[in-house]
C-alpha atoms as a PDB file:
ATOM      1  CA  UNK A   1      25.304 -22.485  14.241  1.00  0.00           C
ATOM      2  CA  UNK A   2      26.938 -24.347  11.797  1.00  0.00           C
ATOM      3  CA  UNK A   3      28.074 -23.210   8.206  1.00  0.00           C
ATOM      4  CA  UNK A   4      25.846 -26.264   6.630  1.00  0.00           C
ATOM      5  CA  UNK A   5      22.742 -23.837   8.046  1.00  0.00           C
ATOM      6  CA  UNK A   6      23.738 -21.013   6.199  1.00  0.00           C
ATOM      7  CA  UNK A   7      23.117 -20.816   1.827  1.00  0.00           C
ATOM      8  CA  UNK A   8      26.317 -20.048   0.274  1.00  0.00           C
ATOM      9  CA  UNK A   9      26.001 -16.648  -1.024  1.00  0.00           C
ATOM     10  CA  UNK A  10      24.618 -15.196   2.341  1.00  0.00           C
ATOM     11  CA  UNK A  11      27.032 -12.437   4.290  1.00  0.00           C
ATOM     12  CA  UNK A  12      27.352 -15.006   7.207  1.00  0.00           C
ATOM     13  CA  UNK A  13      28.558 -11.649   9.738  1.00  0.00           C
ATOM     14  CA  UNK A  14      25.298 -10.953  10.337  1.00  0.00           C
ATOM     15  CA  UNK A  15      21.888 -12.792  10.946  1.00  0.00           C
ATOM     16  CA  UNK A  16      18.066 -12.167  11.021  1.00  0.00           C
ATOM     17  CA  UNK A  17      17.231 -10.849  13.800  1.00  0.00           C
ATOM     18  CA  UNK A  18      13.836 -12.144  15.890  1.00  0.00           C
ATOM     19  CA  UNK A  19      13.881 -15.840  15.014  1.00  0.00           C
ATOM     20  CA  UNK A  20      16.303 -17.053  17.497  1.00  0.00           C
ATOM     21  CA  UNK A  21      15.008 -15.017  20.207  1.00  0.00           C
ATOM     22  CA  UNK A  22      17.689 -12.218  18.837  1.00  0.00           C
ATOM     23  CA  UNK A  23      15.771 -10.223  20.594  1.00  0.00           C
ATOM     24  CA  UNK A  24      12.758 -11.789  21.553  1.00  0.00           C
ATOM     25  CA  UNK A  25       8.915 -10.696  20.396  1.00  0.00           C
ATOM     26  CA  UNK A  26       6.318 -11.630  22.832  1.00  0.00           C
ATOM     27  CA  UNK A  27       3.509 -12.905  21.333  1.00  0.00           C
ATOM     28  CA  UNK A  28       1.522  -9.539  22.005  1.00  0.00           C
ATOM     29  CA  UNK A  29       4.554  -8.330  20.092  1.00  0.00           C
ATOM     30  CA  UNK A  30       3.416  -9.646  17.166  1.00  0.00           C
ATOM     31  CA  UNK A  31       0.392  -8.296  17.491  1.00  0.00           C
ATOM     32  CA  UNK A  32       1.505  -4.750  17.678  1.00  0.00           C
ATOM     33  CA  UNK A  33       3.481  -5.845  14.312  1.00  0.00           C
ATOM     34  CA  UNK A  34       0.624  -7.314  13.024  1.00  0.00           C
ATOM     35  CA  UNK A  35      -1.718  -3.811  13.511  1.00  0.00           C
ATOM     36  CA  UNK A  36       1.462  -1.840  12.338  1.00  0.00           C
ATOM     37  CA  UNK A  37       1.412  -3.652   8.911  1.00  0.00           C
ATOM     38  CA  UNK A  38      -2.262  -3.454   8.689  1.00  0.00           C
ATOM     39  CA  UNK A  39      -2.475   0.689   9.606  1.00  0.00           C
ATOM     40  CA  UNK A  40       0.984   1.005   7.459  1.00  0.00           C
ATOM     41  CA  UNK A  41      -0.918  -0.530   4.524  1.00  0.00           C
ATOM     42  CA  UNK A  42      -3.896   1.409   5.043  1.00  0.00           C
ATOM     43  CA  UNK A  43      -1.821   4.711   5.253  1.00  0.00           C
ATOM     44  CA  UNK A  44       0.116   3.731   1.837  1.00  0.00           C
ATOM     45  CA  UNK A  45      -2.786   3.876  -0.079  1.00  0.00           C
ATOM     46  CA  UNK A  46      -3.447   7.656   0.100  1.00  0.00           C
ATOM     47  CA  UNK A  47      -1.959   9.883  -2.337  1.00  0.00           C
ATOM     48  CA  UNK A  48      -1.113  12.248   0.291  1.00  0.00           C
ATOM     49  CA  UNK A  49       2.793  12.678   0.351  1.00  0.00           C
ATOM     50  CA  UNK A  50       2.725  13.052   4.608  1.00  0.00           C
ATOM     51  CA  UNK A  51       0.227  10.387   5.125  1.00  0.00           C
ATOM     52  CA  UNK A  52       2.476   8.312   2.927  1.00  0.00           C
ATOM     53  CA  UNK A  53       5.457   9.327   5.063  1.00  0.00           C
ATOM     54  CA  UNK A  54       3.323   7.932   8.304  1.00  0.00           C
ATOM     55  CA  UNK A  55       2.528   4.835   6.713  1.00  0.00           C
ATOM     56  CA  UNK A  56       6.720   4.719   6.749  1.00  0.00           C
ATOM     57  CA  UNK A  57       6.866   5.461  10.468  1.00  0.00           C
ATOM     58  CA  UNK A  58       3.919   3.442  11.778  1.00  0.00           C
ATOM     59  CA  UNK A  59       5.421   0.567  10.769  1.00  0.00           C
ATOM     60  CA  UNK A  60       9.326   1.047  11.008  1.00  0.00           C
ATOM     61  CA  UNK A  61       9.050   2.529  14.760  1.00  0.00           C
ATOM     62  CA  UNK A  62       7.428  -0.841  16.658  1.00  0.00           C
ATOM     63  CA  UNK A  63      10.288  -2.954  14.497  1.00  0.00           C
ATOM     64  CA  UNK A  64      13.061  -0.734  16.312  1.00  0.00           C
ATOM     65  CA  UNK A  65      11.424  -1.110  19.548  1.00  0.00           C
ATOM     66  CA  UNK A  66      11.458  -4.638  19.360  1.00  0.00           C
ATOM     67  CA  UNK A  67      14.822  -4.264  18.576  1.00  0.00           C
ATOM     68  CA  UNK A  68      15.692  -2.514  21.314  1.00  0.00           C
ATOM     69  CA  UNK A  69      16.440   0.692  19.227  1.00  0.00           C
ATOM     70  CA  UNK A  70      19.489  -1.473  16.910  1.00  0.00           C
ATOM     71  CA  UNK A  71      18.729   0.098  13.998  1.00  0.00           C
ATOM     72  CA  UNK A  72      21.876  -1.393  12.921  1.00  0.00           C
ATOM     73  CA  UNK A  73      20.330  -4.997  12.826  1.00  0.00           C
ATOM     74  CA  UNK A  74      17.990  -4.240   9.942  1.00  0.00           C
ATOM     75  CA  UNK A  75      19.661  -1.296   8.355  1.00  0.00           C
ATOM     76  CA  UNK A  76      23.555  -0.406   7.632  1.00  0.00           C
ATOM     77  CA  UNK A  77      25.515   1.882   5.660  1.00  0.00           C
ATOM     78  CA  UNK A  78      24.959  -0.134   1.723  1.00  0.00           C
ATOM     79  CA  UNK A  79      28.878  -0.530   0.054  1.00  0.00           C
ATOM     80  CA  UNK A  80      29.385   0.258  -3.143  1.00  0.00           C
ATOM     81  CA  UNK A  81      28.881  -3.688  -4.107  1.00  0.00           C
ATOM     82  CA  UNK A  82      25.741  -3.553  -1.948  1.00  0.00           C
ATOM     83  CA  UNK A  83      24.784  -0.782  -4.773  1.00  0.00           C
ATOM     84  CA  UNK A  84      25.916  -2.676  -7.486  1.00  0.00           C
ATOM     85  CA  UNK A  85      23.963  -5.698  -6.383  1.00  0.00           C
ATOM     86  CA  UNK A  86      20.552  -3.686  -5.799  1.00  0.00           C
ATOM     87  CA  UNK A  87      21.041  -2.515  -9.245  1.00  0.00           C
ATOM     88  CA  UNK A  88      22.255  -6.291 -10.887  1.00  0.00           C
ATOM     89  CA  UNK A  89      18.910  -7.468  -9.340  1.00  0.00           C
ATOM     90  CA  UNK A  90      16.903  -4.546 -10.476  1.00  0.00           C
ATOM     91  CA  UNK A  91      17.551  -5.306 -13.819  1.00  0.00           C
ATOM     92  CA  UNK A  92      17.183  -9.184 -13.259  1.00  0.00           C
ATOM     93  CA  UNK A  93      13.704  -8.265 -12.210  1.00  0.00           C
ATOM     94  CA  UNK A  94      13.060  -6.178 -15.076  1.00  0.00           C
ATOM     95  CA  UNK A  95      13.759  -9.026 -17.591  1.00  0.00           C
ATOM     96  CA  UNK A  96      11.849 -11.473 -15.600  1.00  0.00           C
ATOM     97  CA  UNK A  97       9.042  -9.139 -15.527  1.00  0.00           C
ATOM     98  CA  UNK A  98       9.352  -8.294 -19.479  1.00  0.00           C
ATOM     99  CA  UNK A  99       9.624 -12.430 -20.141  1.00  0.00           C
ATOM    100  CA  UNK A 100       6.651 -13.452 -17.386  1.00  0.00           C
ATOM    101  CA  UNK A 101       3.971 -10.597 -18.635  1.00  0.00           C
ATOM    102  CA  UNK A 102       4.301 -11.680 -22.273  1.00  0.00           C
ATOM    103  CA  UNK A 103       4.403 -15.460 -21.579  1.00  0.00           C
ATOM    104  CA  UNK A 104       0.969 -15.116 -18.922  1.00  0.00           C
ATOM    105  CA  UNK A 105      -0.704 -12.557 -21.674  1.00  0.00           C
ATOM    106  CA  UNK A 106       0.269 -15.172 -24.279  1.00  0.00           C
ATOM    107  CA  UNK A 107      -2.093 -17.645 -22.493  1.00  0.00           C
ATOM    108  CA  UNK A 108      -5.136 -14.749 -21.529  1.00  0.00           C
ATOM    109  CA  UNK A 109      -3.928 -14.248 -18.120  1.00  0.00           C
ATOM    110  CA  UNK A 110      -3.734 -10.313 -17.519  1.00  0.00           C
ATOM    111  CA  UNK A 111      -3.003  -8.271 -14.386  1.00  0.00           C
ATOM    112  CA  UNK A 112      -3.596  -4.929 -13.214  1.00  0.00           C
ATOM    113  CA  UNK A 113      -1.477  -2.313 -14.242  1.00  0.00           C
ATOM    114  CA  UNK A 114       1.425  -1.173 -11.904  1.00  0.00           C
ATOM    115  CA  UNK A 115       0.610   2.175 -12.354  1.00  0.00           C
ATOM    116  CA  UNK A 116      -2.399   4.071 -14.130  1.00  0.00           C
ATOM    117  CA  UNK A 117      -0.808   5.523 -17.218  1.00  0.00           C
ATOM    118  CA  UNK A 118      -2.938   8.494 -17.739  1.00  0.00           C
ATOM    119  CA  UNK A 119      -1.855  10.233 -14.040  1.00  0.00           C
ATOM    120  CA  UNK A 120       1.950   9.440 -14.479  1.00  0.00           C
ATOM    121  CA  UNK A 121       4.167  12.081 -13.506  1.00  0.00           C
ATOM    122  CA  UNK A 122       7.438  13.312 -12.659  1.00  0.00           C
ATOM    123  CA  UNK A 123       6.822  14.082  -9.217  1.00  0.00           C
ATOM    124  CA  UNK A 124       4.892  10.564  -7.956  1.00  0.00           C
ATOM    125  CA  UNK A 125       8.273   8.934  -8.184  1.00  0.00           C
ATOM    126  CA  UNK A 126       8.254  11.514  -4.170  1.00  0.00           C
ATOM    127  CA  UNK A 127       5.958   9.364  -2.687  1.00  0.00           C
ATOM    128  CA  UNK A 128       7.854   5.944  -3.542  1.00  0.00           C
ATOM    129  CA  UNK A 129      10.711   6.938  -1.390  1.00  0.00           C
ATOM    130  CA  UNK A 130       8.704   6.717   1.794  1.00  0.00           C
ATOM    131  CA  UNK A 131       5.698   3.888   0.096  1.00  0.00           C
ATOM    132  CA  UNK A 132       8.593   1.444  -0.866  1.00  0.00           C
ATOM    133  CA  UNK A 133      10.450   1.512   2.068  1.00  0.00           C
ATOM    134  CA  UNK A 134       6.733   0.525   3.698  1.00  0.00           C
ATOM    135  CA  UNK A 135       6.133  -2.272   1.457  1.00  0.00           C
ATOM    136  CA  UNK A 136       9.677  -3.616   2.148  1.00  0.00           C
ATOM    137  CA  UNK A 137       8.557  -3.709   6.003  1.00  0.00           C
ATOM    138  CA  UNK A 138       5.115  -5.490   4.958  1.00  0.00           C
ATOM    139  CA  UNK A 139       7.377  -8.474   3.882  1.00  0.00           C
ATOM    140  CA  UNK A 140      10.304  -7.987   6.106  1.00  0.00           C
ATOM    141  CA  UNK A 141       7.359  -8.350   9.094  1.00  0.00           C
ATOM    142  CA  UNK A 142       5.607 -11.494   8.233  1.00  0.00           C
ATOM    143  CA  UNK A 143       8.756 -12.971   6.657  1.00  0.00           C
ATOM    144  CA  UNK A 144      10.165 -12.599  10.432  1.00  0.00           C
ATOM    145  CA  UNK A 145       6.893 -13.965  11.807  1.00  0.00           C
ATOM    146  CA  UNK A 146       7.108 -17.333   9.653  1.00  0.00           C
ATOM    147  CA  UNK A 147      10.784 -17.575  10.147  1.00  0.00           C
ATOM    148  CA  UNK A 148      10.446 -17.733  14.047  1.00  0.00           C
ATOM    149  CA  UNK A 149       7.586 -19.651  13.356  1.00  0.00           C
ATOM    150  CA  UNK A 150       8.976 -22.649  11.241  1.00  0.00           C
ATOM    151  CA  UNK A 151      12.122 -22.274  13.097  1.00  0.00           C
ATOM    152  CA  UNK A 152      10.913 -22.819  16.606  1.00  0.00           C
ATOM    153  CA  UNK A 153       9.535 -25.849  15.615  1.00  0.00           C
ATOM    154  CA  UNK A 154      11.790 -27.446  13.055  1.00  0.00           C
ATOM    155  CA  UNK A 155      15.249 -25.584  14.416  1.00  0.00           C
ATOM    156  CA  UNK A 156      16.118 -26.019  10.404  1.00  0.00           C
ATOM    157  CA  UNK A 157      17.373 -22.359   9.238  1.00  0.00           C
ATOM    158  CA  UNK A 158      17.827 -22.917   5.802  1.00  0.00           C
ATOM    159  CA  UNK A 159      14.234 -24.691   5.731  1.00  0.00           C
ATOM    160  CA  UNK A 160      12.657 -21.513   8.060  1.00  0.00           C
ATOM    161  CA  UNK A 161      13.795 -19.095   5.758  1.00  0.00           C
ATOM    162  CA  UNK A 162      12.742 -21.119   2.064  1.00  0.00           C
ATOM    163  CA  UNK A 163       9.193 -21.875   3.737  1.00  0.00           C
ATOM    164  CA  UNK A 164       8.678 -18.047   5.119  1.00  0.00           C
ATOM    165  CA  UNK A 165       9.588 -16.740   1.927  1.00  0.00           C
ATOM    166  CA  UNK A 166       6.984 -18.583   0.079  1.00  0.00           C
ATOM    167  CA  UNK A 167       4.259 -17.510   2.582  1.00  0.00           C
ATOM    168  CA  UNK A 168       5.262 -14.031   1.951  1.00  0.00           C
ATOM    169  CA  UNK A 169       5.699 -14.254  -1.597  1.00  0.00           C
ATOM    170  CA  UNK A 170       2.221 -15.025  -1.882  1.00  0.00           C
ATOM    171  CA  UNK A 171       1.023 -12.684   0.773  1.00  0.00           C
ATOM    172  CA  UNK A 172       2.815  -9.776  -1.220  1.00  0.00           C
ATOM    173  CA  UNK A 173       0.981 -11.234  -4.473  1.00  0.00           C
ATOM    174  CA  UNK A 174      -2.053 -10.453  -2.512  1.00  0.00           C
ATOM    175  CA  UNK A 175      -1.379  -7.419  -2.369  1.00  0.00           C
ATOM    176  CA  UNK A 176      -1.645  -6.291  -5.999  1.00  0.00           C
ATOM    177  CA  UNK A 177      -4.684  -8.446  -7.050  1.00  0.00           C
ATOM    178  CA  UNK A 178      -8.135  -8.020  -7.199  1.00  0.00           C
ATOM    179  CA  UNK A 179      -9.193 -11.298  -8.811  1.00  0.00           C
ATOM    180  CA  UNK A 180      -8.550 -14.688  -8.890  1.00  0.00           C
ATOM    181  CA  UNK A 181      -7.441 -14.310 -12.790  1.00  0.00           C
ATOM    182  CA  UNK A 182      -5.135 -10.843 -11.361  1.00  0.00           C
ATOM    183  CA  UNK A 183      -3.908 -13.303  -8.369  1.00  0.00           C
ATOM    184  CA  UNK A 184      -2.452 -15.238 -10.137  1.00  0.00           C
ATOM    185  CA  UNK A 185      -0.822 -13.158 -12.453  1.00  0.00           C
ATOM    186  CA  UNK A 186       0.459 -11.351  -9.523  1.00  0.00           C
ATOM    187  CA  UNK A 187       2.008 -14.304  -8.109  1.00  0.00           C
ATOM    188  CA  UNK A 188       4.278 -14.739 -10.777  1.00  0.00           C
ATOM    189  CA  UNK A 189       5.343 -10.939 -11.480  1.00  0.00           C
ATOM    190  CA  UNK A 190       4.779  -9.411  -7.738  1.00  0.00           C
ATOM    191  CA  UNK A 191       4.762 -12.659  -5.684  1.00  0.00           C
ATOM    192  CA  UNK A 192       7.530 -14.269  -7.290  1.00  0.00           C
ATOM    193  CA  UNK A 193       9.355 -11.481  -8.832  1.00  0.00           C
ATOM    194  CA  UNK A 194       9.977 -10.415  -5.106  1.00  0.00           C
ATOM    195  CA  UNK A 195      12.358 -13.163  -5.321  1.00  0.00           C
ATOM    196  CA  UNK A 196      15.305 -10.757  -6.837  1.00  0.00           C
ATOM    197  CA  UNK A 197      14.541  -8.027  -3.165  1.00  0.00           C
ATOM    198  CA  UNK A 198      14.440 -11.531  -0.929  1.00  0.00           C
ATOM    199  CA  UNK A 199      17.869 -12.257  -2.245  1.00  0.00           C
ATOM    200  CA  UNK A 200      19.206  -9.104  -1.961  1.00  0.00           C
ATOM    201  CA  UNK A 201      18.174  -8.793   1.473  1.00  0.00           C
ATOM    202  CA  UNK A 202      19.403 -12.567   2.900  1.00  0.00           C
ATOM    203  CA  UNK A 203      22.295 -12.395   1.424  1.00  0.00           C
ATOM    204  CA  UNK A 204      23.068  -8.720   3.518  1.00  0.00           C
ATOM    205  CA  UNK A 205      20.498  -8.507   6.356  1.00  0.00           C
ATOM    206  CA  UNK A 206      20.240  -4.934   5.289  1.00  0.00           C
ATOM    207  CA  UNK A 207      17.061  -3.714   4.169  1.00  0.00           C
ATOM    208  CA  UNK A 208      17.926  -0.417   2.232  1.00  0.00           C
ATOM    209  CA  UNK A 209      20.270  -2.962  -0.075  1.00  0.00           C
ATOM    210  CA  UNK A 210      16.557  -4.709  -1.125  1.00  0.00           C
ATOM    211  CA  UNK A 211      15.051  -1.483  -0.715  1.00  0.00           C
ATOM    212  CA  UNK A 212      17.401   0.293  -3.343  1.00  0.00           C
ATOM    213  CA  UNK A 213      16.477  -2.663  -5.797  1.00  0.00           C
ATOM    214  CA  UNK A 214      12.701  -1.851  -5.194  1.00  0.00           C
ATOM    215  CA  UNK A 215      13.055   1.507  -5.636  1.00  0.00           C
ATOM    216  CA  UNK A 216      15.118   1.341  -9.079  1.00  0.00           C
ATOM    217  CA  UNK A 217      12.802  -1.212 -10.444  1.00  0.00           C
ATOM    218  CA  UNK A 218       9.463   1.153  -9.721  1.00  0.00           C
ATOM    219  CA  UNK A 219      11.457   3.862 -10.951  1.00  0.00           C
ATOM    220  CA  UNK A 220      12.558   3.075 -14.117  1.00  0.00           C
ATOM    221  CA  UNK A 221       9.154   1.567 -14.656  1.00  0.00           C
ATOM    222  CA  UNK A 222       7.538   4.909 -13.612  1.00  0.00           C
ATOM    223  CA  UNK A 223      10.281   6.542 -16.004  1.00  0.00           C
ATOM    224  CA  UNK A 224       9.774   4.467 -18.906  1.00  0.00           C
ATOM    225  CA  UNK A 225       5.730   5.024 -18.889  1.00  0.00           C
ATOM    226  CA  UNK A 226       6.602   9.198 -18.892  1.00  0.00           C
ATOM    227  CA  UNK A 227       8.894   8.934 -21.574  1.00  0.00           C
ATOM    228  CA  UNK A 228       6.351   7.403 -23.125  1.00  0.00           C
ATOM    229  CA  UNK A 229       9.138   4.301 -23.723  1.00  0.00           C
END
């Protein structure tokens, strides 16, 4: 594959996996994805630390199989720069965040909070470890999905992986609404906020580099409401 189908700032050693056949899903593959994300979501929403922890492993464990056990494909050791990058785009989020919320409440358009304020406490930033690293899977999953998808019929990487991102974008927005008013307040701070861990992620092909900019962003937000900040 030629450089012209790579964007600039990606790490062009390594490449998504799934989309060129690298391996190859079956289509019943993607079903077993498919029910993983669904049970996975379902699991993340109880506030009990070990179902939380399943929700993790229901939907990590069919990924690796379709891997063929390469863990390596989605997840390496993150460099000090890989850090350092998380951590740029954590606070790139933050800003967007700050700037979006007050320009959409400036105009009546209000969202659900992130968290309930009342029931924040030190120890639910636990539970994040293992529910972040779930959400990260219910984009990494459809994000793969799309990208095969688009790719197998338009053989255009750079196009595959702008469309999929879109689709998931919104699907993530989904997510965190309730409402059509909420829905689309969530598409700009959830949906396209997720912009800053999609970056982080295509430009490695390492999940725990997007995963560390989650988790900094949700807890420093989780920080900032106990401090009372």
């Amino acid at each position: 594959m030629s450089d012209i189908s790579w964007f600039n700032f990606e790490n062009k050693d390594k490449d998504f996996p799934f989309y060129k056949k690298n391996p190859h899903v079956p289509k019943w593959g993607w079903i077993v994805l498919l029910f993983a994300m669904i049970l996975g979501l379902i699991l993340s929403a109880s506030d009990s630390i070990v179902i939380i922890f399943l929700s993790c492993v229901v939907i990590i464990l069919p990924v690796l199989y379709f891997l063929k056990w390469d863990y390596k494909a989605i997840f390496q050791k993150p460099s000090l720069r890989d850090v350092a990058l998380a951590l740029a785009l954590c606070v790139g989020y933050l800003a967007y965040a700050l700037i979006m919320v007050t320009l959409l409440e400036n105009v009546g358009i209000a969202g659900a909070d992130l968290v309930e304020h009342s029931t924040v406490s030190m120890f639910e930033v636990i539970p994040l470890i293992f529910s972040l690293m779930t959400e990260e899977f219910l984009k990494f999953i459809p994000f793969m999905f799309f990208l095969r998808l688009v790719f197998k019929y338009s053989e255009n990487r750079k196009l595959s992986v702008v469309l999929s991102m879109i689709v998931t974008m919104v699907f993530f927005a989904s997510l965190h609404s309730l409402s059509l008013e909420t829905f689309i307040f969530a598409i700009f701070v959830q949906g396209l906020g997720s912009i800053f861990e999609f970056f982080a992620y295509i430009k490695t092909k390492n999940i725990l580099v997007s995963y560390i900019c989650h988790y900094a962003t949700d807890f420093l937000i989780y920080m900032t409401i106990f401090l009372g900040l």
